[in-house]
PDB file of N, CA and C in Angstrom:
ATOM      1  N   UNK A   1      11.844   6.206  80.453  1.00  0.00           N
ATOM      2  CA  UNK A   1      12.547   5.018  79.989  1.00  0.00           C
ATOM      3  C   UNK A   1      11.785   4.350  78.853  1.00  0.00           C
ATOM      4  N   UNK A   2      10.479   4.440  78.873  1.00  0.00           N
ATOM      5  CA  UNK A   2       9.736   3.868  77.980  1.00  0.00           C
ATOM      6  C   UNK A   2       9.932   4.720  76.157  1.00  0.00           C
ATOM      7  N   UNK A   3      10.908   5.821  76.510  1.00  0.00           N
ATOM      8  CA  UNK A   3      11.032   6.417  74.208  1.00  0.00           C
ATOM      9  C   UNK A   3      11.718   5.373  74.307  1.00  0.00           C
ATOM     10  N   UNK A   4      13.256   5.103  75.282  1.00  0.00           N
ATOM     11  CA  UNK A   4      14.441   4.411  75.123  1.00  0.00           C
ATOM     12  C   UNK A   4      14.115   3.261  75.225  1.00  0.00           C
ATOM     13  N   UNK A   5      13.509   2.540  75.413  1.00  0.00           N
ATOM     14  CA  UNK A   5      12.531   0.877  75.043  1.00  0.00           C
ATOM     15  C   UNK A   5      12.237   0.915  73.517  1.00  0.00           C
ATOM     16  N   UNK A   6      11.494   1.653  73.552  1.00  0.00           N
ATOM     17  CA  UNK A   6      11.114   1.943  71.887  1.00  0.00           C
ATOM     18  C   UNK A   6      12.616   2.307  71.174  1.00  0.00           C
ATOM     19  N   UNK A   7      13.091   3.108  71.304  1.00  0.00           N
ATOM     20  CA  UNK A   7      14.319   3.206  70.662  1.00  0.00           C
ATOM     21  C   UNK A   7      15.342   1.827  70.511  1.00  0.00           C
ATOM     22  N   UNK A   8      15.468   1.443  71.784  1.00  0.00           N
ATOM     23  CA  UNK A   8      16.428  -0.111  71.410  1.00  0.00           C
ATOM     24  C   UNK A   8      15.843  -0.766  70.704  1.00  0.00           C
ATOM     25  N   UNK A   9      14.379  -1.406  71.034  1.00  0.00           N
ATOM     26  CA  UNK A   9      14.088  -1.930  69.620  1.00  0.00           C
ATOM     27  C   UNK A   9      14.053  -1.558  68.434  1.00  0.00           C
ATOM     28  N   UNK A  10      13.697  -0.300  68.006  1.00  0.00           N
ATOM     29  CA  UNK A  10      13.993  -0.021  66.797  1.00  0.00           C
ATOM     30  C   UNK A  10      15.202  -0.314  66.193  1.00  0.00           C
ATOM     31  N   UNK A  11      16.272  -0.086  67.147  1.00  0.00           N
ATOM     32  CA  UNK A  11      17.702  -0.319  66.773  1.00  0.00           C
ATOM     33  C   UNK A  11      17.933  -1.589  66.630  1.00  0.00           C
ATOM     34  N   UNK A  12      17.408  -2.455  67.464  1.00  0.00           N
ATOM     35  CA  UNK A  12      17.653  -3.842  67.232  1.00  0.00           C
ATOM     36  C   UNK A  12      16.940  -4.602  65.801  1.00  0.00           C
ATOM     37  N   UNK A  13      15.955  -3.946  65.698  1.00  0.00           N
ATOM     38  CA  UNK A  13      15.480  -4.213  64.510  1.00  0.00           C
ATOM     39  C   UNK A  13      16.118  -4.462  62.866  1.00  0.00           C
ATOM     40  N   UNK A  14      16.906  -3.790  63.088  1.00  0.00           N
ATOM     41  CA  UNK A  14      18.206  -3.924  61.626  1.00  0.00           C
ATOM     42  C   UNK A  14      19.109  -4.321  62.294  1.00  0.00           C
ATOM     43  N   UNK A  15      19.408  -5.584  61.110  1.00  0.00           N
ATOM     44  CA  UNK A  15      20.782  -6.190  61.261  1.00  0.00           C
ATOM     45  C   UNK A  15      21.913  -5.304  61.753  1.00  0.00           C
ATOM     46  N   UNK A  16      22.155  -4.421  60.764  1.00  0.00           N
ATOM     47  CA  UNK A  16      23.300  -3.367  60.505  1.00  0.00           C
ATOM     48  C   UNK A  16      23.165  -2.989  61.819  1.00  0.00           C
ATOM     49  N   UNK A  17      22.190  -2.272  62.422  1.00  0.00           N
ATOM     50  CA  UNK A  17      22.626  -1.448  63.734  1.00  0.00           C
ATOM     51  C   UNK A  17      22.700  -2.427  64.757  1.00  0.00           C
ATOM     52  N   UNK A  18      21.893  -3.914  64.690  1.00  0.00           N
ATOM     53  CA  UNK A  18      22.815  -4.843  65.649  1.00  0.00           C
ATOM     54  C   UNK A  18      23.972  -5.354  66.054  1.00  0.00           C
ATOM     55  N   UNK A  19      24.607  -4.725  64.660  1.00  0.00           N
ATOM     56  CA  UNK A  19      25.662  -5.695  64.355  1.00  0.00           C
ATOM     57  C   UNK A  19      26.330  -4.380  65.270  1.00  0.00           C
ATOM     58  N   UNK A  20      26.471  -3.168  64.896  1.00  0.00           N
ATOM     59  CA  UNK A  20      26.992  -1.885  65.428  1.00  0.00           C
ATOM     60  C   UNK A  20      27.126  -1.870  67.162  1.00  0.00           C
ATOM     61  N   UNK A  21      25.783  -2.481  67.501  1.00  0.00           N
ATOM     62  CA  UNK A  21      25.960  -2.075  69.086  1.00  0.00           C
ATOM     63  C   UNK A  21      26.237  -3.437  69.773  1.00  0.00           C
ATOM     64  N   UNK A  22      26.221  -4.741  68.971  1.00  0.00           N
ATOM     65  CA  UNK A  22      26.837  -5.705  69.739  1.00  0.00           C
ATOM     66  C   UNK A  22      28.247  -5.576  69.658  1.00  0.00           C
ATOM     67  N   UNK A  23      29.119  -5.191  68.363  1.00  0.00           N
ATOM     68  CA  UNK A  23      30.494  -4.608  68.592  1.00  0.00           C
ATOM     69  C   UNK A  23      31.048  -3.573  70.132  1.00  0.00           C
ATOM     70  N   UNK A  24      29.843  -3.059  70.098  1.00  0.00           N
ATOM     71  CA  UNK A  24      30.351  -1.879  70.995  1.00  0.00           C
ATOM     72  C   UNK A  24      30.293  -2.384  72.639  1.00  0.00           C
ATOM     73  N   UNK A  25      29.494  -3.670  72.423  1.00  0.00           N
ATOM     74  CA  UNK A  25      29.485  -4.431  74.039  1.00  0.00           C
ATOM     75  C   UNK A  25      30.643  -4.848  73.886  1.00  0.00           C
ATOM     76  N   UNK A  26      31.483  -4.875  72.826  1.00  0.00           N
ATOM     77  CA  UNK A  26      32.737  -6.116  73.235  1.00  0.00           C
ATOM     78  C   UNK A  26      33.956  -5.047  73.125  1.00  0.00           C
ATOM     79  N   UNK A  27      34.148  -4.493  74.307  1.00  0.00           N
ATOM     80  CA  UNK A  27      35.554  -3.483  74.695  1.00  0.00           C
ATOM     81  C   UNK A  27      36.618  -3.576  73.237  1.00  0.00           C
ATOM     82  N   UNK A  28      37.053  -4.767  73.182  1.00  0.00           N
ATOM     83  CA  UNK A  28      38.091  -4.773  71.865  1.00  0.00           C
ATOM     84  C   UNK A  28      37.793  -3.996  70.723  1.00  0.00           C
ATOM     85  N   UNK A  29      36.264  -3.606  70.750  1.00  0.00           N
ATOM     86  CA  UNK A  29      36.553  -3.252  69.273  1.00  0.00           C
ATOM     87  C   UNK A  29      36.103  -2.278  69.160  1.00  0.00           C
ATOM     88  N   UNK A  30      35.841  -1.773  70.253  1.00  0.00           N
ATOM     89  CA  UNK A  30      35.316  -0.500  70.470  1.00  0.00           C
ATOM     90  C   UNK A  30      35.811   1.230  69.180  1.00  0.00           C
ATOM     91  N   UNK A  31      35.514   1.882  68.897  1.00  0.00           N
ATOM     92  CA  UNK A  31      36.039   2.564  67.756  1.00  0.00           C
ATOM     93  C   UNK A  31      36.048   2.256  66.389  1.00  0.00           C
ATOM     94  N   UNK A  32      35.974   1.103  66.263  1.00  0.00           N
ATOM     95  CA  UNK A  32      35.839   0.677  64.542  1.00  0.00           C
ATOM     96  C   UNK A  32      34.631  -0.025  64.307  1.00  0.00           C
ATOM     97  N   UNK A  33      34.243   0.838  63.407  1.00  0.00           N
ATOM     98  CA  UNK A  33      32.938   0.513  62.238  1.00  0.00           C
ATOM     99  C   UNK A  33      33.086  -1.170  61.842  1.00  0.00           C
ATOM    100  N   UNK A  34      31.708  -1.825  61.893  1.00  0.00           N
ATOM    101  CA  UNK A  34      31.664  -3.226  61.942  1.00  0.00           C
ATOM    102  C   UNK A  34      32.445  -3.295  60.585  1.00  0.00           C
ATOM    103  N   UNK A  35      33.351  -4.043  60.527  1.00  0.00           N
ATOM    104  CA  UNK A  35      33.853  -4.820  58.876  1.00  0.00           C
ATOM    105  C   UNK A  35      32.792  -5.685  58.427  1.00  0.00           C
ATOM    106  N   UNK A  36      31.896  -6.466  59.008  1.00  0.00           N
ATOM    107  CA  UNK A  36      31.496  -7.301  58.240  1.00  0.00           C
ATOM    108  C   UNK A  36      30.056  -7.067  57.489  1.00  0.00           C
ATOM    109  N   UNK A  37      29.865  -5.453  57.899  1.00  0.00           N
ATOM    110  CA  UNK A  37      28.799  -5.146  57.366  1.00  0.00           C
ATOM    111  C   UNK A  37      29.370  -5.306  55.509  1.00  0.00           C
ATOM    112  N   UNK A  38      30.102  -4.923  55.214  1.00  0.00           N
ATOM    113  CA  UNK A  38      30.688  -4.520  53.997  1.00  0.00           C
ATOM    114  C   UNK A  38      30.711  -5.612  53.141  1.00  0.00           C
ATOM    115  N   UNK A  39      31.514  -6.960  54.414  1.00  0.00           N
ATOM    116  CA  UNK A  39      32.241  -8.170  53.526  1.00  0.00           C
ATOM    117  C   UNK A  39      30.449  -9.044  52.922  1.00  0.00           C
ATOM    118  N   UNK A  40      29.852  -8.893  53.538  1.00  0.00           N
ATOM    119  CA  UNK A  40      28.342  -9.468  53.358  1.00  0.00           C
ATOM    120  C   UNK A  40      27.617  -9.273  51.924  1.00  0.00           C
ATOM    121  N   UNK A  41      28.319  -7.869  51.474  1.00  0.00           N
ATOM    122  CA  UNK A  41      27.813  -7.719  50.227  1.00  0.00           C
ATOM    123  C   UNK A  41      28.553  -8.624  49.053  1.00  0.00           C
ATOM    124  N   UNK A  42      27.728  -8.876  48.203  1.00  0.00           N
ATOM    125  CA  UNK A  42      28.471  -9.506  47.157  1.00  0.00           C
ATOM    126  C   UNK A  42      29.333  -8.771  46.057  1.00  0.00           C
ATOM    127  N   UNK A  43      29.241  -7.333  45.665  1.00  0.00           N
ATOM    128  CA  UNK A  43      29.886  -6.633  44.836  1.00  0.00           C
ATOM    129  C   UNK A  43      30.209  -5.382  45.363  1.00  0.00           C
ATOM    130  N   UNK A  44      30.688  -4.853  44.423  1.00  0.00           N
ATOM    131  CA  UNK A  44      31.582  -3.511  45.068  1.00  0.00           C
ATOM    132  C   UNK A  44      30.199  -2.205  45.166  1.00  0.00           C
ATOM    133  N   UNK A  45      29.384  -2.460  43.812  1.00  0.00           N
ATOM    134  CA  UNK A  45      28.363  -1.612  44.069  1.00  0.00           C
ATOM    135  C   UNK A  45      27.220  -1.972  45.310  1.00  0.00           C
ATOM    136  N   UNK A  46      27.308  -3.087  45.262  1.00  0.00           N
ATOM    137  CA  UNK A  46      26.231  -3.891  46.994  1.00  0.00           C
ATOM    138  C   UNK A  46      27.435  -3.208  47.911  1.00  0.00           C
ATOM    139  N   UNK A  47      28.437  -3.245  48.147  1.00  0.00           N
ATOM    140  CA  UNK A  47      29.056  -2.418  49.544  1.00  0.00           C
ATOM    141  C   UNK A  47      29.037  -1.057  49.144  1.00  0.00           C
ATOM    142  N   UNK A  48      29.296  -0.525  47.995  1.00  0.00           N
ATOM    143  CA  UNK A  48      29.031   1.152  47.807  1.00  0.00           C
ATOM    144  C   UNK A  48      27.435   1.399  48.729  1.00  0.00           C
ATOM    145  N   UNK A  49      26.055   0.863  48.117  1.00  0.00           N
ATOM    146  CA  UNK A  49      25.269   0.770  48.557  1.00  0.00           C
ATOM    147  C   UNK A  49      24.540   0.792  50.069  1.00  0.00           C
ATOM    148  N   UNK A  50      25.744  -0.693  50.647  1.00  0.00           N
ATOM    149  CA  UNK A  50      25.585  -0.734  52.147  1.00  0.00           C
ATOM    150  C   UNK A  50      26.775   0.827  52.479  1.00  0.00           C
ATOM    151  N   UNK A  51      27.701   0.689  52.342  1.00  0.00           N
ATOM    152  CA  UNK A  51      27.829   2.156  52.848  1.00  0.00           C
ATOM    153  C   UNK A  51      27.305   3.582  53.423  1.00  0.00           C
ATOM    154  N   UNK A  52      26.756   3.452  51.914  1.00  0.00           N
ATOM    155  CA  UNK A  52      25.860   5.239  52.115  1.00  0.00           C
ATOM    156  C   UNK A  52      24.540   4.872  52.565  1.00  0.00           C
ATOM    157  N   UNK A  53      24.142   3.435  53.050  1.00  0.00           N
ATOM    158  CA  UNK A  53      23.294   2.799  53.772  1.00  0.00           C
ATOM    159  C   UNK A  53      23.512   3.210  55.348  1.00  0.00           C
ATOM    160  N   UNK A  54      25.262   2.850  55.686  1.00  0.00           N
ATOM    161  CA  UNK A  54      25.277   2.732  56.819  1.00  0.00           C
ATOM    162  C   UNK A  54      25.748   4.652  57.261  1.00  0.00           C
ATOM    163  N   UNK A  55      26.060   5.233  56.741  1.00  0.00           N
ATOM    164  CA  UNK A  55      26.322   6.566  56.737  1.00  0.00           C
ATOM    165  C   UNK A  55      25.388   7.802  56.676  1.00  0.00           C
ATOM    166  N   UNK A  56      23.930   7.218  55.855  1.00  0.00           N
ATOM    167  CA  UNK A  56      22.907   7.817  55.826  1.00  0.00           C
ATOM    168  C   UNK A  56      21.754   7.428  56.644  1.00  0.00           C
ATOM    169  N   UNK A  57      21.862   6.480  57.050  1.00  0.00           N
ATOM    170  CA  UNK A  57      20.745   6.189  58.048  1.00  0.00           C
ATOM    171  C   UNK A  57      20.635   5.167  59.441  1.00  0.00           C
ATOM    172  N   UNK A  58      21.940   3.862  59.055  1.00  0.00           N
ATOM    173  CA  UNK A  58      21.797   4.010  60.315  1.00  0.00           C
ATOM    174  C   UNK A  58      22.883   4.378  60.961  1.00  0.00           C
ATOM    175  N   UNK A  59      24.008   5.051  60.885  1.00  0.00           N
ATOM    176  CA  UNK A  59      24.891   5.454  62.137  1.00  0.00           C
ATOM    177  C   UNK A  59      24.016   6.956  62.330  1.00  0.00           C
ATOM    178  N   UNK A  60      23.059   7.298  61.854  1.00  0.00           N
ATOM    179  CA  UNK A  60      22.736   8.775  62.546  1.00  0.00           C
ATOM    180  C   UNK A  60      21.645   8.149  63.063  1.00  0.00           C
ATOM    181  N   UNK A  61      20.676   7.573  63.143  1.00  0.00           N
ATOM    182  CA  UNK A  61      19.818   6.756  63.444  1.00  0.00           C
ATOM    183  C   UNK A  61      20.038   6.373  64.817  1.00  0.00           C
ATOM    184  N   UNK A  62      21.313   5.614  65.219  1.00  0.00           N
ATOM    185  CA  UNK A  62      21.445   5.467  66.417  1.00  0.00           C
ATOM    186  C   UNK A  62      22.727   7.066  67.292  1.00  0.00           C
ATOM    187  N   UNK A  63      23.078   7.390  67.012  1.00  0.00           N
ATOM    188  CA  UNK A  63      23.287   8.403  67.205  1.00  0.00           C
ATOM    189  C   UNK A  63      22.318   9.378  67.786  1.00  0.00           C
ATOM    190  N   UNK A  64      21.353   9.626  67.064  1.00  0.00           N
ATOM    191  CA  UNK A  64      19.785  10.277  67.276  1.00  0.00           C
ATOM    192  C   UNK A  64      19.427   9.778  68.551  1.00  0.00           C
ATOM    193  N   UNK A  65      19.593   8.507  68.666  1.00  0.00           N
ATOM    194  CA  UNK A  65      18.692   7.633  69.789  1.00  0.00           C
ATOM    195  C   UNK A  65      19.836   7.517  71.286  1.00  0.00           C
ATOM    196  N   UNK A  66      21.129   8.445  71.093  1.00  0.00           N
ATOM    197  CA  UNK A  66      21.939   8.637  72.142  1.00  0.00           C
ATOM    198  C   UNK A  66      22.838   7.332  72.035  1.00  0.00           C
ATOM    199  N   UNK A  67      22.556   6.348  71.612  1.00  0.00           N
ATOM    200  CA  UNK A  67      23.343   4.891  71.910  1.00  0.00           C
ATOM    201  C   UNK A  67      24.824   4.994  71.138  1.00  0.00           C
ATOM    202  N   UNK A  68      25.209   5.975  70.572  1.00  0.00           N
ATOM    203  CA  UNK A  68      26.273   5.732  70.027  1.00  0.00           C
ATOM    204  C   UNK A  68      26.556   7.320  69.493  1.00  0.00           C
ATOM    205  N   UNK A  69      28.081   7.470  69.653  1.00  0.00           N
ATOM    206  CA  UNK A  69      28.852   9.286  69.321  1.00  0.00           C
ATOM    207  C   UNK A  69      29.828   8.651  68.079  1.00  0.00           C
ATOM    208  N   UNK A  70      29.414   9.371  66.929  1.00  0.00           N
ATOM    209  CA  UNK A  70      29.689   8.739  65.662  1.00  0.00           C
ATOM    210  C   UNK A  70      30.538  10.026  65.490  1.00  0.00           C
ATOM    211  N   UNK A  71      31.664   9.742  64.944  1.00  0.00           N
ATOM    212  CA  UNK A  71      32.223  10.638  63.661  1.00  0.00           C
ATOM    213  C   UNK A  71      32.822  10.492  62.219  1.00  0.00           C
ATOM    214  N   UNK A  72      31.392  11.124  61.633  1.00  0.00           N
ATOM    215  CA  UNK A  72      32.028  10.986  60.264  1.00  0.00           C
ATOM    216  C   UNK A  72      32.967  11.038  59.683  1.00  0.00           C
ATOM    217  N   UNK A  73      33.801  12.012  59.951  1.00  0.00           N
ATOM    218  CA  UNK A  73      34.993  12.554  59.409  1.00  0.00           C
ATOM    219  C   UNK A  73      36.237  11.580  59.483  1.00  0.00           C
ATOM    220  N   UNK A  74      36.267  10.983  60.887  1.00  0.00           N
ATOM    221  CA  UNK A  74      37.073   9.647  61.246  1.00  0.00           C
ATOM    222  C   UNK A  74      36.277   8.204  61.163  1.00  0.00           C
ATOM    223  N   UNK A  75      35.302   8.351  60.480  1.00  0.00           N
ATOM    224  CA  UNK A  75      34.045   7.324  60.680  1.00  0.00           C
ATOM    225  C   UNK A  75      34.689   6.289  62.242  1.00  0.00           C
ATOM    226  N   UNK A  76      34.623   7.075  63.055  1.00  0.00           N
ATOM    227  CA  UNK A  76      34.832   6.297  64.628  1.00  0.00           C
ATOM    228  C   UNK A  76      33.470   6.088  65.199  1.00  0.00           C
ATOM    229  N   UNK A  77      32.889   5.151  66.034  1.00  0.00           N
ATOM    230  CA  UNK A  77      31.865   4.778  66.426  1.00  0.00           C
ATOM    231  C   UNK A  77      32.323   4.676  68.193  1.00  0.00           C
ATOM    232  N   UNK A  78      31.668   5.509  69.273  1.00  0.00           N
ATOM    233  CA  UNK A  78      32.150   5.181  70.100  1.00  0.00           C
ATOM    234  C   UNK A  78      30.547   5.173  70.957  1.00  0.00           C
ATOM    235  N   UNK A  79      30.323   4.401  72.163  1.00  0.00           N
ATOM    236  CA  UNK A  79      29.413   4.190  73.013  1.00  0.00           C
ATOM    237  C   UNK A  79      28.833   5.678  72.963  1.00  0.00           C
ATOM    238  N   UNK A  80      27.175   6.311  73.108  1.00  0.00           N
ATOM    239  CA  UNK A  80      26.545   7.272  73.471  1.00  0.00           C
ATOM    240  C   UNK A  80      26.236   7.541  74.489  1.00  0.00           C
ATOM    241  N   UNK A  81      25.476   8.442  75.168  1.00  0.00           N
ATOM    242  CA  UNK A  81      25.318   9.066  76.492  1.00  0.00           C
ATOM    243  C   UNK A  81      24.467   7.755  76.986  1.00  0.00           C
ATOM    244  N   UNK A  82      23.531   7.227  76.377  1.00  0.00           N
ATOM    245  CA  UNK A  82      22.704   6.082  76.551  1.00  0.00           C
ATOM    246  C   UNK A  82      22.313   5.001  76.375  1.00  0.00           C
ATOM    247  N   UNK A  83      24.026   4.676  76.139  1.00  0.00           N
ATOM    248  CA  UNK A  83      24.139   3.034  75.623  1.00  0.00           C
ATOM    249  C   UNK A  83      24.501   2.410  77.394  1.00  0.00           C
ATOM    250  N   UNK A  84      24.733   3.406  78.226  1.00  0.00           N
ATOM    251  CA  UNK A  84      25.036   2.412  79.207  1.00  0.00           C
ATOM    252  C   UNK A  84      23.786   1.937  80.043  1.00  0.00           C
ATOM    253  N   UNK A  85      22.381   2.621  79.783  1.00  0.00           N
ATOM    254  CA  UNK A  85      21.341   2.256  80.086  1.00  0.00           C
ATOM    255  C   UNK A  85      21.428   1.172  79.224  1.00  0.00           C
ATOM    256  N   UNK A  86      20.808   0.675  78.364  1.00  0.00           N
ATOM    257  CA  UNK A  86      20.408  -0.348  77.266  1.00  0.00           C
ATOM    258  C   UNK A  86      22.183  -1.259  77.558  1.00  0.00           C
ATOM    259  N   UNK A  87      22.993  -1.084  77.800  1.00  0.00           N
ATOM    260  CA  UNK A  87      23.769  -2.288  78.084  1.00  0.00           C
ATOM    261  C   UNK A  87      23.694  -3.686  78.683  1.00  0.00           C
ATOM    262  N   UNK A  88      22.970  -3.269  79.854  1.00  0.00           N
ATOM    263  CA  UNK A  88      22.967  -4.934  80.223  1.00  0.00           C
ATOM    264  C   UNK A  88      21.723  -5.257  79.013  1.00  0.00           C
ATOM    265  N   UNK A  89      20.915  -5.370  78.611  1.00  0.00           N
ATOM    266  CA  UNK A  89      19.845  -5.766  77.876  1.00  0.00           C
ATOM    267  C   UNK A  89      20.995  -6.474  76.564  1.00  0.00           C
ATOM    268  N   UNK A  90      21.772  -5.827  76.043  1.00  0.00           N
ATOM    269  CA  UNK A  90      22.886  -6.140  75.060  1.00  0.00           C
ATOM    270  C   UNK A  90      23.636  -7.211  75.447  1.00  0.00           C
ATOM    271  N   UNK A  91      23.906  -6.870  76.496  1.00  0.00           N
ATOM    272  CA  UNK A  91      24.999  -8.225  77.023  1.00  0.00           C
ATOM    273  C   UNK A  91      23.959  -9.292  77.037  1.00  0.00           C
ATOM    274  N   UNK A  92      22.855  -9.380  77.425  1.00  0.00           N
ATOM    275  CA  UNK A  92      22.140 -10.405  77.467  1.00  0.00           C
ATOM    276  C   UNK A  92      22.285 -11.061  76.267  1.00  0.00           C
ATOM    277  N   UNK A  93      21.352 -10.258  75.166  1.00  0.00           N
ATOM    278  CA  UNK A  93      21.485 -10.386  73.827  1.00  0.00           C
ATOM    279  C   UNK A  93      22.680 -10.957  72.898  1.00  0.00           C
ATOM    280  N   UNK A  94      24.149 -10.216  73.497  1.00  0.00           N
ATOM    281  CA  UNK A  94      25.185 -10.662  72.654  1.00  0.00           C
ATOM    282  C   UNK A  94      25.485 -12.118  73.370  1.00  0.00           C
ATOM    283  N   UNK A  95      24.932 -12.443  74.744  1.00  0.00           N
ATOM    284  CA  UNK A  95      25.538 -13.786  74.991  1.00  0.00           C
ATOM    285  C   UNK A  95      24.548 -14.911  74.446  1.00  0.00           C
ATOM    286  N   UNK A  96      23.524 -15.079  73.729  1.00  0.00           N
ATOM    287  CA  UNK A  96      22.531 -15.569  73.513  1.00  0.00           C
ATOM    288  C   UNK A  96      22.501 -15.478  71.962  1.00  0.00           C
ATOM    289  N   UNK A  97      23.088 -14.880  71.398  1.00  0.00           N
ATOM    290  CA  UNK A  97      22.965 -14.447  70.013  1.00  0.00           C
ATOM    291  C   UNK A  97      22.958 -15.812  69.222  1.00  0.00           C
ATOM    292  N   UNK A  98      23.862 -16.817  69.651  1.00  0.00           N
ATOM    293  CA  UNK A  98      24.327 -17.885  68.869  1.00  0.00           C
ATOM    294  C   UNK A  98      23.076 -18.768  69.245  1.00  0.00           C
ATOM    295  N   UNK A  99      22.554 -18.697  70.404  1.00  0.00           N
ATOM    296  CA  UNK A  99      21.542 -19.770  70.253  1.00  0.00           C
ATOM    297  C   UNK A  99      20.655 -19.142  69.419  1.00  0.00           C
ATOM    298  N   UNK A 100      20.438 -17.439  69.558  1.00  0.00           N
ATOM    299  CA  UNK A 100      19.621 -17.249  68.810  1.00  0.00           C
ATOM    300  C   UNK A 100      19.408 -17.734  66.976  1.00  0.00           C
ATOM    301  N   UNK A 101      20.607 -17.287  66.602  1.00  0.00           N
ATOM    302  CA  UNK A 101      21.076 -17.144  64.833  1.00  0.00           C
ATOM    303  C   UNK A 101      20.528 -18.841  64.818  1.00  0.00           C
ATOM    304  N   UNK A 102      20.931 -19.866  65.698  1.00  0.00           N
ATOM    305  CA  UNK A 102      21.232 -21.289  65.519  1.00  0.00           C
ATOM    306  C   UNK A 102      19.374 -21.734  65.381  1.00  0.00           C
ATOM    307  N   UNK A 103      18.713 -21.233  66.012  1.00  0.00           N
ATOM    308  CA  UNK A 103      17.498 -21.788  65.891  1.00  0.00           C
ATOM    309  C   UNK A 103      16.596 -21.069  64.951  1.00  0.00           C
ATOM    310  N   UNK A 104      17.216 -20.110  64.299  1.00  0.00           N
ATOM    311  CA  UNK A 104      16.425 -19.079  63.269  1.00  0.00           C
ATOM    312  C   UNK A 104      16.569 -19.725  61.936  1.00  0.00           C
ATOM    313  N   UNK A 105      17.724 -20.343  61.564  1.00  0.00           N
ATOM    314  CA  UNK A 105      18.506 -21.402  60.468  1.00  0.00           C
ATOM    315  C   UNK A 105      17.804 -22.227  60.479  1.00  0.00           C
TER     316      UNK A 105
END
């Protein structure tokens, strides 16, 4: 259990892949690639950028780390063999997030 400790944090460590696996705690949205990674950029070349950002390193990134079954081809994002370990730790996280963001400001 202790790579997969190391692994969630790593993952938690970038925005982008936070943003990826707190989507994936919330059933609704399960299958679609975060939108707001994209809207964050200011120009079309800053989202070209975050793109082959999020396509080259981190959706294989967590993929690698089991937490998430990606397909490129449909760019679908669905839960990994070992996101249901690291889940409750997420739920914690996604319910706390706002106090978190609120005292980081």
């Amino acid at each position: 259990m202790s790579q997969l400790n190391d692994e969630l944090f790593d993952a938690l460590a970038n925005e982008h892949r936070r943003r990826i696996l707190f989507d994936l705690v919330d059933e609704s949205r399960r299958g679609e690639l975060p939108v707001a990674i994209d809207a964050t950029q200011e120009t079309s070349d800053d989202r070209a950028a975050a793109g082959i950002e999020l396509s080259h390193v981190h959706l294989p990134k967590l993929e690698d780390y089991g937490l998430i079954d990606w397909s490129p081809g449909t760019d679908t994002v669905e839960t990994g063999p070992h996101f249901s370990d690291v889940r409750p730790i997420l739920e914690q996280l996604c319910d706390h997030q706002a106090v978190v963001t609120a005292e980081s400001a």
